[in-house]
PDB file of N, CA and C in Angstrom:
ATOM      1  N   UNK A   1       9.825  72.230 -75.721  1.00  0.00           N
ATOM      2  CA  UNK A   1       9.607  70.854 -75.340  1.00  0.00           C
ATOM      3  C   UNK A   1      10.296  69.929 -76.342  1.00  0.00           C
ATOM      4  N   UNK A   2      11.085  69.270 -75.582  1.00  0.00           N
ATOM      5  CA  UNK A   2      11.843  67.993 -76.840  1.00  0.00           C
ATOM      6  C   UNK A   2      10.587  66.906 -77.693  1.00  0.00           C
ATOM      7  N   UNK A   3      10.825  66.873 -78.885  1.00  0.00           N
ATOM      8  CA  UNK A   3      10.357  65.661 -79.446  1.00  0.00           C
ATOM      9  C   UNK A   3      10.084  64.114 -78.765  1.00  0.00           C
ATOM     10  N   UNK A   4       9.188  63.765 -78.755  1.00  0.00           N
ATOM     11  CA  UNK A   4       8.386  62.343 -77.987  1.00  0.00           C
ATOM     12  C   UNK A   4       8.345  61.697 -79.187  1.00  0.00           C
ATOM     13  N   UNK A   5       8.973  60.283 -78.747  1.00  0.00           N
ATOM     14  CA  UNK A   5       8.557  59.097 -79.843  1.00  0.00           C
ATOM     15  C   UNK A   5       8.079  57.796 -79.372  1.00  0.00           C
ATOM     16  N   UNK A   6       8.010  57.110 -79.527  1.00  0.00           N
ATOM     17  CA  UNK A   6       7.372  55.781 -79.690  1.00  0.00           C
ATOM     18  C   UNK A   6       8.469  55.376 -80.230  1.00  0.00           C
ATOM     19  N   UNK A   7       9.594  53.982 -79.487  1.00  0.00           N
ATOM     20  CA  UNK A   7       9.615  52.671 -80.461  1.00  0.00           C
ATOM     21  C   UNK A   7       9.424  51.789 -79.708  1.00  0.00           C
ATOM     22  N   UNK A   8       8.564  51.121 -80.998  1.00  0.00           N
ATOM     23  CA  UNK A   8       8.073  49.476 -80.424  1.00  0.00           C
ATOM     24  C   UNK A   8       8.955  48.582 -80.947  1.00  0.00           C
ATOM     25  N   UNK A   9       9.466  47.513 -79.788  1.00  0.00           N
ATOM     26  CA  UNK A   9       9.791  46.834 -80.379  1.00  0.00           C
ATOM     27  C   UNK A   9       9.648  45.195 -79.748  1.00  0.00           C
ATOM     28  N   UNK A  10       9.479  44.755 -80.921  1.00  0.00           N
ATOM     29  CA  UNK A  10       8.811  43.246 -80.158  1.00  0.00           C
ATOM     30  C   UNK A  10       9.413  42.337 -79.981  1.00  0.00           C
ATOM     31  N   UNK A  11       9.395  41.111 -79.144  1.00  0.00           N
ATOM     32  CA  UNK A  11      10.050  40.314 -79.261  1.00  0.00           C
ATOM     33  C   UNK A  11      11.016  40.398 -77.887  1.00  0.00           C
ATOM     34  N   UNK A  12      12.521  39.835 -77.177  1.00  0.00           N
ATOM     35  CA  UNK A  12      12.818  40.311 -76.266  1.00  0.00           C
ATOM     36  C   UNK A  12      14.010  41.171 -76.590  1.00  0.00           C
ATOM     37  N   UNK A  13      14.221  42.037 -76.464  1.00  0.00           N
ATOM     38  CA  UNK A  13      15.207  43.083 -76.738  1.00  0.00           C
ATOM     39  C   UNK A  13      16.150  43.811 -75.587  1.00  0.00           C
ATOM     40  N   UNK A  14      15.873  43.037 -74.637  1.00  0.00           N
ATOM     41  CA  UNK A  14      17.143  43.238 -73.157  1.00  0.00           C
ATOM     42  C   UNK A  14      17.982  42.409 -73.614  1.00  0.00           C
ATOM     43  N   UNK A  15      19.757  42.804 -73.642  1.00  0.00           N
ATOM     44  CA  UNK A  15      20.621  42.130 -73.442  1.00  0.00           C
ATOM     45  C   UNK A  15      20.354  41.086 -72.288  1.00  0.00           C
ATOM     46  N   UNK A  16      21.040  39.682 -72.421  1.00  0.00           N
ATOM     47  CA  UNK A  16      22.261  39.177 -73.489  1.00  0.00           C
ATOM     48  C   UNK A  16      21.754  38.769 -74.124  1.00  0.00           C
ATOM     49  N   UNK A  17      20.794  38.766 -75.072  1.00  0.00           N
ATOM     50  CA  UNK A  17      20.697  38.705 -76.063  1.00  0.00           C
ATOM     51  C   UNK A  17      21.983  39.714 -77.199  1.00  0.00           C
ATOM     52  N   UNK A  18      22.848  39.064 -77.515  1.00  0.00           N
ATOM     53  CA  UNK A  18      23.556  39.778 -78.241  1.00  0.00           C
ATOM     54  C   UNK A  18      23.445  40.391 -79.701  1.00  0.00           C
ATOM     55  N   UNK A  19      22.919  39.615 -80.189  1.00  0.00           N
ATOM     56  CA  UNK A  19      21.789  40.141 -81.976  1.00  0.00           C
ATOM     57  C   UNK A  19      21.278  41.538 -81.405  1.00  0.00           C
ATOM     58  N   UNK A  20      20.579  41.564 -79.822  1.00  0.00           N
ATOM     59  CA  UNK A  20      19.767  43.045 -80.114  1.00  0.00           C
ATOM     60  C   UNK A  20      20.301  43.881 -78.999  1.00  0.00           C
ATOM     61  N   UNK A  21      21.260  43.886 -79.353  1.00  0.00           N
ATOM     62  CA  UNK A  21      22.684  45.070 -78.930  1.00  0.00           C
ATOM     63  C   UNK A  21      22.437  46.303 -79.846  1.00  0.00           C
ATOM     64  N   UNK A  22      22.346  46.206 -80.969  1.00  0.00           N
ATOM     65  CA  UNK A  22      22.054  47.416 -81.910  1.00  0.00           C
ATOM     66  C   UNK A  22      20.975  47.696 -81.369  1.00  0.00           C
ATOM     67  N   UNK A  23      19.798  47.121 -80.736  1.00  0.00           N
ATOM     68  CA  UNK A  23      18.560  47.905 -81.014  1.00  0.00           C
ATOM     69  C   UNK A  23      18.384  48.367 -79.848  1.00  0.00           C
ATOM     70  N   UNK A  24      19.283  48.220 -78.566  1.00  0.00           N
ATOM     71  CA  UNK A  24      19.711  49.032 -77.301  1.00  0.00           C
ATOM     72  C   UNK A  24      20.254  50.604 -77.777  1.00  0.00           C
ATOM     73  N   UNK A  25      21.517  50.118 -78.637  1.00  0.00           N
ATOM     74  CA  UNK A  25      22.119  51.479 -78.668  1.00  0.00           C
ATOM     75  C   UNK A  25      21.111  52.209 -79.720  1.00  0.00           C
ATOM     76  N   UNK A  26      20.373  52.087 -79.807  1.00  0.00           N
ATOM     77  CA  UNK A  26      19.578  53.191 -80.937  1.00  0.00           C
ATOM     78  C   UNK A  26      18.550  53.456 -80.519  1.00  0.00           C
ATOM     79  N   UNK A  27      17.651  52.809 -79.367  1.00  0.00           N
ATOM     80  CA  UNK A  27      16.774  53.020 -78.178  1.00  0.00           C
ATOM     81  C   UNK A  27      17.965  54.043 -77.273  1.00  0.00           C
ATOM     82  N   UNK A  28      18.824  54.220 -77.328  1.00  0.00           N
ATOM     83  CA  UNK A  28      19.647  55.016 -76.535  1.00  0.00           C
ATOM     84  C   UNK A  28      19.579  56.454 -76.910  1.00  0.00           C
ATOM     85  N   UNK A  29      19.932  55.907 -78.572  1.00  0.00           N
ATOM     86  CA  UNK A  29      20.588  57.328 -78.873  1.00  0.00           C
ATOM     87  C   UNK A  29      19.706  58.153 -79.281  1.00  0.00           C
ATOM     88  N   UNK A  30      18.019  57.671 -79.558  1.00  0.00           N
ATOM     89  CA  UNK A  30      17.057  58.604 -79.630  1.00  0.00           C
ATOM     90  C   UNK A  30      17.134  59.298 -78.911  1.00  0.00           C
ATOM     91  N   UNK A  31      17.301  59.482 -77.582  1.00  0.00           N
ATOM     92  CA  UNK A  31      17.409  60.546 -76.354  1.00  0.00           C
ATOM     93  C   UNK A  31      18.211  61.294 -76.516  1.00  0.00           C
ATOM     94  N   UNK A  32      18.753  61.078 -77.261  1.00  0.00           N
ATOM     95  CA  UNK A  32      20.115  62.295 -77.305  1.00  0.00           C
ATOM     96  C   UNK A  32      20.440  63.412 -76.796  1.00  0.00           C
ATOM     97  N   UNK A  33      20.755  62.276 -75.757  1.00  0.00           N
ATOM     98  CA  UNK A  33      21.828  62.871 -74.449  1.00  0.00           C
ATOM     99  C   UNK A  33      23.106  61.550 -74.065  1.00  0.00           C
ATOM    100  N   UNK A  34      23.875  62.157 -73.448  1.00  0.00           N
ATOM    101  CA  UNK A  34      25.326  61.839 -73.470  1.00  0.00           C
ATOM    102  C   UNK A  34      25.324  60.392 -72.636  1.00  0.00           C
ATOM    103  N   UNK A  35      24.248  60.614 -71.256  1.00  0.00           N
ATOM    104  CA  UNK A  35      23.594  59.460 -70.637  1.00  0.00           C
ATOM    105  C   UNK A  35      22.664  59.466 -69.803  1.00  0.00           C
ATOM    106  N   UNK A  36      21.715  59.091 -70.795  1.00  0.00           N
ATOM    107  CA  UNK A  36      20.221  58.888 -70.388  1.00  0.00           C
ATOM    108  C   UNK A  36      19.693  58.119 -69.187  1.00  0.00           C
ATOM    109  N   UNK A  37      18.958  58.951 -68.668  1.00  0.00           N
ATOM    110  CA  UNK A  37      18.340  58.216 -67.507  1.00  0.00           C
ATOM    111  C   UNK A  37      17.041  57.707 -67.995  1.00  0.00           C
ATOM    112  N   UNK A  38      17.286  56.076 -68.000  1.00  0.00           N
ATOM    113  CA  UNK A  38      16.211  54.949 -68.354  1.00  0.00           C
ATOM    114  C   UNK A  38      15.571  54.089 -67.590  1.00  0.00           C
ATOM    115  N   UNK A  39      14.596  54.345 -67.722  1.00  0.00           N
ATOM    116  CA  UNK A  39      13.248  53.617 -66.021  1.00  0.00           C
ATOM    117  C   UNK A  39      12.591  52.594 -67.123  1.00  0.00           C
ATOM    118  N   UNK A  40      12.902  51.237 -66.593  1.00  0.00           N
ATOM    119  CA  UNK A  40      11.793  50.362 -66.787  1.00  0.00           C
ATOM    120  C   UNK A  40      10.911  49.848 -65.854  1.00  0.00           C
ATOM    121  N   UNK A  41       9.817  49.686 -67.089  1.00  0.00           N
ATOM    122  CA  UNK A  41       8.383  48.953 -66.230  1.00  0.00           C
ATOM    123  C   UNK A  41       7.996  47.773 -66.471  1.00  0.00           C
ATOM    124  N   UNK A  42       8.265  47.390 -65.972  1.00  0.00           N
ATOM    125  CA  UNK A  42       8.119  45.671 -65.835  1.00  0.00           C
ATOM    126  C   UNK A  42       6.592  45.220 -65.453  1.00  0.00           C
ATOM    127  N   UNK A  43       5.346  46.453 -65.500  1.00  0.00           N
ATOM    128  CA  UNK A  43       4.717  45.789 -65.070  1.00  0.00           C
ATOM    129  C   UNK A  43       3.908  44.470 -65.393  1.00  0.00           C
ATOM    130  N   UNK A  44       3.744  44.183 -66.902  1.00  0.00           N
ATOM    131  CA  UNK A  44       3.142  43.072 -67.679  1.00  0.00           C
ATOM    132  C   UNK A  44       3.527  41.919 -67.356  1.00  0.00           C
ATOM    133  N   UNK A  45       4.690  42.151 -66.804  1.00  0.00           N
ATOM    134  CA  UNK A  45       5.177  40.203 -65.498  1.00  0.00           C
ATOM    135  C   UNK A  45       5.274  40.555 -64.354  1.00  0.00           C
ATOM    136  N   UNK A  46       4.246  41.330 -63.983  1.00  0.00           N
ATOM    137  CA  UNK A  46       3.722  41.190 -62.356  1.00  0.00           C
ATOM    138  C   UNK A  46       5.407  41.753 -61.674  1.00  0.00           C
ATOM    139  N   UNK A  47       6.192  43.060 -62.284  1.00  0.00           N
ATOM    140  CA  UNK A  47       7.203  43.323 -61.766  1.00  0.00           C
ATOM    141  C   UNK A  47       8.642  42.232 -61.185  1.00  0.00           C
ATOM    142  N   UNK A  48       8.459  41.425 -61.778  1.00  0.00           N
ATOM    143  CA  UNK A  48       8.993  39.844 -62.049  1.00  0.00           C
ATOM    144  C   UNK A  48      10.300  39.928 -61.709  1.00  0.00           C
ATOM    145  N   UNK A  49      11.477  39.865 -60.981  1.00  0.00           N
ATOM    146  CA  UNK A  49      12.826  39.746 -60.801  1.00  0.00           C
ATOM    147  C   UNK A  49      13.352  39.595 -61.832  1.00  0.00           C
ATOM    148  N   UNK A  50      13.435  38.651 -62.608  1.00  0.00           N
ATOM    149  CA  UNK A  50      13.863  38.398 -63.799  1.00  0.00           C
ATOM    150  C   UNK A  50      14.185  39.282 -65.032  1.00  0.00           C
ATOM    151  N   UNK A  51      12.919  40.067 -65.334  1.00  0.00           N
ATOM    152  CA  UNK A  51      12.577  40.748 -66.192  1.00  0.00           C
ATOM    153  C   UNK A  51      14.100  42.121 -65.553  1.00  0.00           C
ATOM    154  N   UNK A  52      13.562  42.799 -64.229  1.00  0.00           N
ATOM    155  CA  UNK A  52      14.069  43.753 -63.716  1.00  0.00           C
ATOM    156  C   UNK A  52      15.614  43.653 -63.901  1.00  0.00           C
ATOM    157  N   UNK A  53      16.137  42.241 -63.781  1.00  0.00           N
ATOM    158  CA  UNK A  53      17.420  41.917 -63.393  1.00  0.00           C
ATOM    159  C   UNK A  53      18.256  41.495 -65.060  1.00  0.00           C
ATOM    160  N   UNK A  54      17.150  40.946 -65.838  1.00  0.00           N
ATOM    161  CA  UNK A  54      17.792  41.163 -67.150  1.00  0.00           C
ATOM    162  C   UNK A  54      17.930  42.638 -67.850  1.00  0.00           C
ATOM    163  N   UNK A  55      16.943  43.590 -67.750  1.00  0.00           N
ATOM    164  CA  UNK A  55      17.141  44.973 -67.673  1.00  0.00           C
ATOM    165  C   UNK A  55      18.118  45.258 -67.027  1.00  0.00           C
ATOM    166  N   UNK A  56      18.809  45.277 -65.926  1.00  0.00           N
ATOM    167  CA  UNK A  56      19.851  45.824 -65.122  1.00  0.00           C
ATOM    168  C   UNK A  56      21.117  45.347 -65.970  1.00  0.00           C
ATOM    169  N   UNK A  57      21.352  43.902 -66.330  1.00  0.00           N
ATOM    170  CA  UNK A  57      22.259  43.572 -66.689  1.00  0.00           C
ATOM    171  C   UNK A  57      22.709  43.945 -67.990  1.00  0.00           C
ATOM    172  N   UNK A  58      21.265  44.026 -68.938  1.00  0.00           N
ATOM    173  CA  UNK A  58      21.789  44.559 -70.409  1.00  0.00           C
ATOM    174  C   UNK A  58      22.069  45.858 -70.344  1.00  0.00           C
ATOM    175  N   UNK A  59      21.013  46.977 -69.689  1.00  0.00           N
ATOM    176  CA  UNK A  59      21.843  48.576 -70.014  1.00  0.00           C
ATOM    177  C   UNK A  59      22.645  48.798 -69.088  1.00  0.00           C
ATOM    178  N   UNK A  60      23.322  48.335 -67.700  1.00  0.00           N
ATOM    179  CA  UNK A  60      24.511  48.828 -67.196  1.00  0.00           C
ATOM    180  C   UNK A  60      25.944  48.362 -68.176  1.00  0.00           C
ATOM    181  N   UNK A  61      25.292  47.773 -69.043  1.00  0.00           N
ATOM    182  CA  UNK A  61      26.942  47.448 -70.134  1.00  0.00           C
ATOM    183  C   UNK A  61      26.940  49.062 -70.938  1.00  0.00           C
ATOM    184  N   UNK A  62      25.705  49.765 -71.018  1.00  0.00           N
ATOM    185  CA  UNK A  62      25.839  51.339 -71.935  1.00  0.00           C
ATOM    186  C   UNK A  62      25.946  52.471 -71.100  1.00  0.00           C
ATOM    187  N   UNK A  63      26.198  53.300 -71.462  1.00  0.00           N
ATOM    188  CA  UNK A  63      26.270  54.547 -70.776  1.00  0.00           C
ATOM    189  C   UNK A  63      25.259  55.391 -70.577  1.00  0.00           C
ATOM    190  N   UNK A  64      24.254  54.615 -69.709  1.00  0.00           N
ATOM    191  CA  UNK A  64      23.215  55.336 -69.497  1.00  0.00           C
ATOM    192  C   UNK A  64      22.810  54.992 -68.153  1.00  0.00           C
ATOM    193  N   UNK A  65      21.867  55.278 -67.013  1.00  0.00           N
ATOM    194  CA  UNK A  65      21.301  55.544 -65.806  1.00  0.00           C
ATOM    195  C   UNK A  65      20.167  54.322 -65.775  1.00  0.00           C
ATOM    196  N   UNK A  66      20.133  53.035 -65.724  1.00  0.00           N
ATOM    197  CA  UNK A  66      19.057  52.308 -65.623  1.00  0.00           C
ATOM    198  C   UNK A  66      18.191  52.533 -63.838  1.00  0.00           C
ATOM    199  N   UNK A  67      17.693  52.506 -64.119  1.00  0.00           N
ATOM    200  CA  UNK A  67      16.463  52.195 -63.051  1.00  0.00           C
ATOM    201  C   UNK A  67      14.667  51.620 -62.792  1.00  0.00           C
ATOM    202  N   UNK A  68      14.485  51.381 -62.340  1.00  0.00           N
ATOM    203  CA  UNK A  68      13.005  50.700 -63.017  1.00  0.00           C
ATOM    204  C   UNK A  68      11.969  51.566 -61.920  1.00  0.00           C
ATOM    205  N   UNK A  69      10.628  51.419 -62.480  1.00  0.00           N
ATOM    206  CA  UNK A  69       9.562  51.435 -61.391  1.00  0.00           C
ATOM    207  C   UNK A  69       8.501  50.359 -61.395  1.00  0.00           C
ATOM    208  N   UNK A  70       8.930  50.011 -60.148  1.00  0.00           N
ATOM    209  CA  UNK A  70       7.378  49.140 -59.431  1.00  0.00           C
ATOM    210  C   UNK A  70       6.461  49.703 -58.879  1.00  0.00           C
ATOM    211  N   UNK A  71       5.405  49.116 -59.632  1.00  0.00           N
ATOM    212  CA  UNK A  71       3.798  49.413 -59.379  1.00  0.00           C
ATOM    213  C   UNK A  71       3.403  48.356 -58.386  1.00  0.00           C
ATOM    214  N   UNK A  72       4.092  47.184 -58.258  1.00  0.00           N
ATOM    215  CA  UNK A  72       3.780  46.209 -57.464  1.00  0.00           C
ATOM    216  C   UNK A  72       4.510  45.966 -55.772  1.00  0.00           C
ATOM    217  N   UNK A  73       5.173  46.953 -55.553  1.00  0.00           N
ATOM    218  CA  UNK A  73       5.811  47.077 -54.132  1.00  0.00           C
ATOM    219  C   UNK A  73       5.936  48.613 -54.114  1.00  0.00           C
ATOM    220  N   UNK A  74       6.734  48.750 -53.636  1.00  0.00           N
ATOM    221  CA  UNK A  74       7.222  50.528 -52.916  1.00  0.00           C
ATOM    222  C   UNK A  74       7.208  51.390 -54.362  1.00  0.00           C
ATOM    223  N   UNK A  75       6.284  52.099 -54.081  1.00  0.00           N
ATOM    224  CA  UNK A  75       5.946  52.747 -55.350  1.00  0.00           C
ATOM    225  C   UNK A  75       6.544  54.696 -55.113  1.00  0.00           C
ATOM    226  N   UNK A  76       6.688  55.388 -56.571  1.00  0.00           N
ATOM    227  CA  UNK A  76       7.162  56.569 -55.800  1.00  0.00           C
ATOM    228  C   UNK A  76       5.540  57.539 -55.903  1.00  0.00           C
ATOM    229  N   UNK A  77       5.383  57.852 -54.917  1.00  0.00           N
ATOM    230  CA  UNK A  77       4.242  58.728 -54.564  1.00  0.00           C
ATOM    231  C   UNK A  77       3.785  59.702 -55.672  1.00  0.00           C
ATOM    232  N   UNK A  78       5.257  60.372 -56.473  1.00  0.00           N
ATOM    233  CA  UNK A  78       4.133  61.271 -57.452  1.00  0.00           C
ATOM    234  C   UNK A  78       5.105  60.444 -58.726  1.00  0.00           C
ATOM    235  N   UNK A  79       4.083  59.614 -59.069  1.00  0.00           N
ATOM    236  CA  UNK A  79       4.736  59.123 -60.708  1.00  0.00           C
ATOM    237  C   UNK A  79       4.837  60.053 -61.671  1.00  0.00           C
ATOM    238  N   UNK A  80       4.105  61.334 -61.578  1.00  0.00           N
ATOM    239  CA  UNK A  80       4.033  62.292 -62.782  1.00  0.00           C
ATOM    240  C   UNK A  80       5.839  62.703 -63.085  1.00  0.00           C
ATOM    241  N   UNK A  81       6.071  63.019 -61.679  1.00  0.00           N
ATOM    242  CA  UNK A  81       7.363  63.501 -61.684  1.00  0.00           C
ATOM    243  C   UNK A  81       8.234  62.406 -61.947  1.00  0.00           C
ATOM    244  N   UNK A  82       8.244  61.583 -61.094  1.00  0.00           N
ATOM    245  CA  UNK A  82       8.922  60.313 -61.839  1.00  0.00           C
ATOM    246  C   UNK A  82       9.448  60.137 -62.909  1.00  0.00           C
ATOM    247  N   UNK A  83       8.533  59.757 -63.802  1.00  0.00           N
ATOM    248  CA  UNK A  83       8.238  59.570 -65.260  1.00  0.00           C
ATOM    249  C   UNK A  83       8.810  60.790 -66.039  1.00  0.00           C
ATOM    250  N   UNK A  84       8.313  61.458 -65.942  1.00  0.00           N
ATOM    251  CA  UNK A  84       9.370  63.249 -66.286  1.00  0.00           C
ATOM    252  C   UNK A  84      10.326  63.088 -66.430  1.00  0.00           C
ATOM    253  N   UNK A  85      10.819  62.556 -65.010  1.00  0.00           N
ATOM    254  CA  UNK A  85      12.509  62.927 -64.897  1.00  0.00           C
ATOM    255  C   UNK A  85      13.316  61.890 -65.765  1.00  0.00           C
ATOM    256  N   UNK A  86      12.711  61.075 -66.655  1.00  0.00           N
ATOM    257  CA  UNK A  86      14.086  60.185 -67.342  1.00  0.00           C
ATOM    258  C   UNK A  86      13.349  60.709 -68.778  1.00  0.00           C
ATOM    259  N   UNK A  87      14.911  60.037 -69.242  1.00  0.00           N
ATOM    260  CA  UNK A  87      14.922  60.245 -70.864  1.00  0.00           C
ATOM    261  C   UNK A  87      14.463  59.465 -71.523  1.00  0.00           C
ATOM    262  N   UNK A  88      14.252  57.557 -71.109  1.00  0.00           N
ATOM    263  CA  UNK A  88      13.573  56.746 -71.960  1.00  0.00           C
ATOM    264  C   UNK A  88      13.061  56.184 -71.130  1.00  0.00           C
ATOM    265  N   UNK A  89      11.644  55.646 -71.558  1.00  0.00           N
ATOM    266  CA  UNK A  89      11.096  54.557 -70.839  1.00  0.00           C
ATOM    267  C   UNK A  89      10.938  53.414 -71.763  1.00  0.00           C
ATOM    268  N   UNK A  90      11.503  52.053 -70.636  1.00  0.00           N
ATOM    269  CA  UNK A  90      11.343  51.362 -71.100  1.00  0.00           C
ATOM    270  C   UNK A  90      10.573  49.902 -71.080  1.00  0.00           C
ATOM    271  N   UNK A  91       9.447  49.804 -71.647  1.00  0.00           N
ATOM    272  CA  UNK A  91       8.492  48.578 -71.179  1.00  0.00           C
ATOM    273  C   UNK A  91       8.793  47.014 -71.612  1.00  0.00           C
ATOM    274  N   UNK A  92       8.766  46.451 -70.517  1.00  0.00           N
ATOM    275  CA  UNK A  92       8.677  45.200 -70.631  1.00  0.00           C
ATOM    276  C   UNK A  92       7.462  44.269 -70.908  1.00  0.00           C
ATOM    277  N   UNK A  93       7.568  42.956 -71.781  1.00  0.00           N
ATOM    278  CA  UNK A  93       6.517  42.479 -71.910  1.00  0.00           C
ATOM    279  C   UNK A  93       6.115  41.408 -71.261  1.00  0.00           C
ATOM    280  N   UNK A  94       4.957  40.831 -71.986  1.00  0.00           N
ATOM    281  CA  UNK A  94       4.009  39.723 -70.773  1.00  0.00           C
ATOM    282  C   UNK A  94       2.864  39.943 -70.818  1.00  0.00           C
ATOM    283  N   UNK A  95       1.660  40.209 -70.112  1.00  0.00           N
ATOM    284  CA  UNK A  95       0.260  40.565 -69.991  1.00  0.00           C
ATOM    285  C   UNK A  95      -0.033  42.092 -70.302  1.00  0.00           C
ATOM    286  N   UNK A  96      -0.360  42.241 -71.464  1.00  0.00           N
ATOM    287  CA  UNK A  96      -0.511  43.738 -71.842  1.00  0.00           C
ATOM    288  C   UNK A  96      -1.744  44.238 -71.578  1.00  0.00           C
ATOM    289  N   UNK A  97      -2.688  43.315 -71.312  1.00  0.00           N
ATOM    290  CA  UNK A  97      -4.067  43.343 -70.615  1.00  0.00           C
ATOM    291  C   UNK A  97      -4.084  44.403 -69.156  1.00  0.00           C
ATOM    292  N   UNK A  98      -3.461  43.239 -68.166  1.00  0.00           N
ATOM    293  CA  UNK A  98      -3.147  43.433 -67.122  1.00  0.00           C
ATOM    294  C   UNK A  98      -2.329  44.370 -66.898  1.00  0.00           C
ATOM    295  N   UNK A  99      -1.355  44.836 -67.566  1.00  0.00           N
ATOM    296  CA  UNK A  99      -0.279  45.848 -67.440  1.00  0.00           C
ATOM    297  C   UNK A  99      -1.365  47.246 -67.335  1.00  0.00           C
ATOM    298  N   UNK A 100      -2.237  46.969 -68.709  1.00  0.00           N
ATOM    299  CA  UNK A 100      -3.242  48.527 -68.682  1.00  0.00           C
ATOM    300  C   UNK A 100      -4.223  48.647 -67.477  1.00  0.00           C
ATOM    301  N   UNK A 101      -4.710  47.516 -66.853  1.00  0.00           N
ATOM    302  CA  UNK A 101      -5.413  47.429 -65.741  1.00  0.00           C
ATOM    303  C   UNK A 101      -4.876  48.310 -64.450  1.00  0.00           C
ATOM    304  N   UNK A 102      -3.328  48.088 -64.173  1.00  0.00           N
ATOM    305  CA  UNK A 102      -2.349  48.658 -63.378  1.00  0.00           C
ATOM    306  C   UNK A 102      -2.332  49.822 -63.737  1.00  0.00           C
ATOM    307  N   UNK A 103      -2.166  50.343 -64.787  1.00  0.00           N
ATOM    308  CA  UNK A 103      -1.786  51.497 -65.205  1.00  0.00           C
ATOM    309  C   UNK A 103      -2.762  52.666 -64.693  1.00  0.00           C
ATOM    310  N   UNK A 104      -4.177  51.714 -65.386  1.00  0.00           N
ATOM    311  CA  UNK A 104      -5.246  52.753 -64.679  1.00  0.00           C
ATOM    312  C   UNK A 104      -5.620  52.915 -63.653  1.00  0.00           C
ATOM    313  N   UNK A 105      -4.942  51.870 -62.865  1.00  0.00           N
ATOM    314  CA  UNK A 105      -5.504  51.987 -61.120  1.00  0.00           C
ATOM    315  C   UNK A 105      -4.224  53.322 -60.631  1.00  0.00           C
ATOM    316  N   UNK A 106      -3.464  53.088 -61.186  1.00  0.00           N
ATOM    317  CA  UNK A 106      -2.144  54.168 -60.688  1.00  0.00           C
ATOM    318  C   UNK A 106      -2.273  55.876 -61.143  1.00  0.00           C
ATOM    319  N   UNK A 107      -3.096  55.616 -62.465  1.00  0.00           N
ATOM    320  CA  UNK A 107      -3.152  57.051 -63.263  1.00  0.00           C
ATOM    321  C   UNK A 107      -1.997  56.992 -63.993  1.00  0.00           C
ATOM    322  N   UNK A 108      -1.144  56.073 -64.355  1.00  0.00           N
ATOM    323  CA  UNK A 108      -0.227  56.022 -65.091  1.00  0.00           C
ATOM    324  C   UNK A 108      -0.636  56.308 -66.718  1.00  0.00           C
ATOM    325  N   UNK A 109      -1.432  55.859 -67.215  1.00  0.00           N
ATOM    326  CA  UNK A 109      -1.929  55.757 -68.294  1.00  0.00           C
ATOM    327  C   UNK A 109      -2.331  57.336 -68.988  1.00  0.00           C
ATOM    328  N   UNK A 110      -2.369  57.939 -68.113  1.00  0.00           N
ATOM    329  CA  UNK A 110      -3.051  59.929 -68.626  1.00  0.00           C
ATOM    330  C   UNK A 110      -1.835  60.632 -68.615  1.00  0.00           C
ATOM    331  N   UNK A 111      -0.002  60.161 -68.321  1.00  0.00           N
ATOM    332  CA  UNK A 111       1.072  60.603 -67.831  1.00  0.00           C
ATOM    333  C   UNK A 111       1.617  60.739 -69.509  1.00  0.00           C
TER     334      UNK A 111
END
């Protein structure tokens, strides 16, 4: 089984923000793989366009697989597998309250 980490990082850290370009590619290269398949969850802004669409725009500039999951529309039936299948996840912020509320209605939270 590969090594699991944790990084937190606070503040907003999706490109264009250009200052936190480094802290993309090193959220990257923990996975170390050539190109990572990266799912964000947007759920803490209510799966928000914005959020999803600034995610899209900052990691399709790297060489990695962006994609997100919504908890708040068309959801994929077995999240276990889901979640499995990428190399980073990546959370978005906003209501961290509410985000865990979601989480536990989904079973996301025991994954």
């Amino acid at each position: 089984m590969r090594k699991r980490q944790i990084i937190a990082i606070g503040g907003a850290a999706i490109p264009p923000e250009l200052d936190n370009l480094r802290l993309v590619e090193y959220f990257l290269r923990q996975t170390r793989r050539k190109k990572p398949k990266v799912c964000f969850i947007g759920t803490a802004h209510g799966d928000g366009e914005t959020g999803r669409l600034r995610f899209y725009a900052g990691f399709s500039r790297f060489n990695c697989v962006p994609v997100h999951l919504p908890l708040f529309a068309r959801t994929p039936r077995d999240l276990e597998s889901f979640i499995l299948d990428h190399d980073a996840i990546y959370v978005g912020g906003g209501n961290t309250r509410s985000m865990l509320a979601v989480w536990r209605d989904w079973g996301l939270d025991t994954h």
